[in-house]
C-alpha atoms as a PDB file:
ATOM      1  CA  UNK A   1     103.097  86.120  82.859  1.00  0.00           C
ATOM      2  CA  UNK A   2     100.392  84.276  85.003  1.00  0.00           C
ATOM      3  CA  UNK A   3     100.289  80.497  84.807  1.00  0.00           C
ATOM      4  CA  UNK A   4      98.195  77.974  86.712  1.00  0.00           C
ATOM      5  CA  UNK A   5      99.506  75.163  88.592  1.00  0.00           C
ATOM      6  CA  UNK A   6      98.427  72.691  90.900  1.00  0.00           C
ATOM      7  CA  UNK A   7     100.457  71.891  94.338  1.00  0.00           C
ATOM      8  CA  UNK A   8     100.677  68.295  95.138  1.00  0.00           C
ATOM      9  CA  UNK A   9     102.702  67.780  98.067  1.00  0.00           C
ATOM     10  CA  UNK A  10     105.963  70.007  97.831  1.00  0.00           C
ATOM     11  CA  UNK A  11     106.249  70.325  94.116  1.00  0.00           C
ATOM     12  CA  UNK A  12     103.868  72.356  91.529  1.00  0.00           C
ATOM     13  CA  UNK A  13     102.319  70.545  88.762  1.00  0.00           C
ATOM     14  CA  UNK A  14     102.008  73.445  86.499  1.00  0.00           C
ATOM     15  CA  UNK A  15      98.970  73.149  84.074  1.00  0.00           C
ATOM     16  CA  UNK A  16     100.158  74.879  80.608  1.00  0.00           C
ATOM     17  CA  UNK A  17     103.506  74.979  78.949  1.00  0.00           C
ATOM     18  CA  UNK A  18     105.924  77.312  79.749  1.00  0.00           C
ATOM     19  CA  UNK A  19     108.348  79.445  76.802  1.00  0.00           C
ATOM     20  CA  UNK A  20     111.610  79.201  79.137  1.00  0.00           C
ATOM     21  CA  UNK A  21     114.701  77.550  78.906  1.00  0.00           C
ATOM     22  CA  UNK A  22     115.436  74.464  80.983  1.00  0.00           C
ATOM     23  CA  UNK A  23     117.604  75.874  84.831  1.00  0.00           C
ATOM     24  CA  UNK A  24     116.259  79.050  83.849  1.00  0.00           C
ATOM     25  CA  UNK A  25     115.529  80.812  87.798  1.00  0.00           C
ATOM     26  CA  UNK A  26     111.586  81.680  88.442  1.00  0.00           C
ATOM     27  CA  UNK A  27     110.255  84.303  90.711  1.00  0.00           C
ATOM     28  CA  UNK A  28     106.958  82.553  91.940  1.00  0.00           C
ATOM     29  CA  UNK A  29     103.956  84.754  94.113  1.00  0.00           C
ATOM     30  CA  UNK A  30     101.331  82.207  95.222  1.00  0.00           C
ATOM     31  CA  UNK A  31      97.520  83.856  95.402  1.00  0.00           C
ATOM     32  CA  UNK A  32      94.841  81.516  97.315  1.00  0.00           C
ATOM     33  CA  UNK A  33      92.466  81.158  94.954  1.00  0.00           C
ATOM     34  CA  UNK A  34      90.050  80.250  97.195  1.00  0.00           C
ATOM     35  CA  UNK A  35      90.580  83.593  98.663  1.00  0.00           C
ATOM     36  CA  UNK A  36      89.915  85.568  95.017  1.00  0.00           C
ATOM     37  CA  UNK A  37      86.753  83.374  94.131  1.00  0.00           C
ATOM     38  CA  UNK A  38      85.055  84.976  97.307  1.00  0.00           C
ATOM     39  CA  UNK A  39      86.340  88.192  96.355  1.00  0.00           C
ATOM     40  CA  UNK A  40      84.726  87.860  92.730  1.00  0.00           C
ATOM     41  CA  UNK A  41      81.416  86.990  94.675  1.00  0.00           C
ATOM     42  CA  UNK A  42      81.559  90.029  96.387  1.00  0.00           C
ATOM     43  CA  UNK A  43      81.985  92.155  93.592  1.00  0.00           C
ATOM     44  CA  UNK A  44      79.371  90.602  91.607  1.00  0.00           C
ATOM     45  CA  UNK A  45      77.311  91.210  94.804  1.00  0.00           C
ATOM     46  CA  UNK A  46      77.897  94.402  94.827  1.00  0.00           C
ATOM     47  CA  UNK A  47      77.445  94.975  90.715  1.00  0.00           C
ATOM     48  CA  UNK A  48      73.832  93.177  91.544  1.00  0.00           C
ATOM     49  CA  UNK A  49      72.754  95.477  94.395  1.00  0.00           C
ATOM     50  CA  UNK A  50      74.085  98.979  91.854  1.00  0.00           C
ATOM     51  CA  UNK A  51      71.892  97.019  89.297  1.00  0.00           C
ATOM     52  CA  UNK A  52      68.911  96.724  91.237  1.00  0.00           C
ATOM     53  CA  UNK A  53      68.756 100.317  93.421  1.00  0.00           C
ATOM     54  CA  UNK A  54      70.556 102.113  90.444  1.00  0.00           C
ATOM     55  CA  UNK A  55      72.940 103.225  92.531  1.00  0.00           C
ATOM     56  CA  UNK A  56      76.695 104.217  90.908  1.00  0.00           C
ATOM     57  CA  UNK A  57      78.671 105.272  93.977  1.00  0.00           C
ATOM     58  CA  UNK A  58      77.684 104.820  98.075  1.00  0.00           C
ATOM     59  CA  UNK A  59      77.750 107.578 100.204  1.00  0.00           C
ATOM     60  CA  UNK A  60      79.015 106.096 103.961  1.00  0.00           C
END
């Protein structure tokens, strides 16, 4: 399961609700998203410049 939250000082404001029980224990892996929006750019970069030479794979 992947949920959204939003850190505000030490403690997670998580944005939807969650199907657990109350004291259940939470494994939690924390992704900057700032870090995966500039990976999305790239890719849609990349889907652009295929698009435009009509290129499918790169030979480097």
């Amino acid at each position: 399961m992947q949920i959204k939250a939003i850190k505000r000082g030490q403690t997670l404001e998580i944005l939807e609700n969650l199907d657990i029980p109350d004291g259940e224990v939470v494994s939690i892996e924390i992704l900057d998203y700032r870090i995966s929006q500039e990976q999305d750019k790239f890719g849609d970069s990349l889907e652009d410049f295929r698009s435009r030479y009509r290129k499918v794979s790169l030979k480097i």
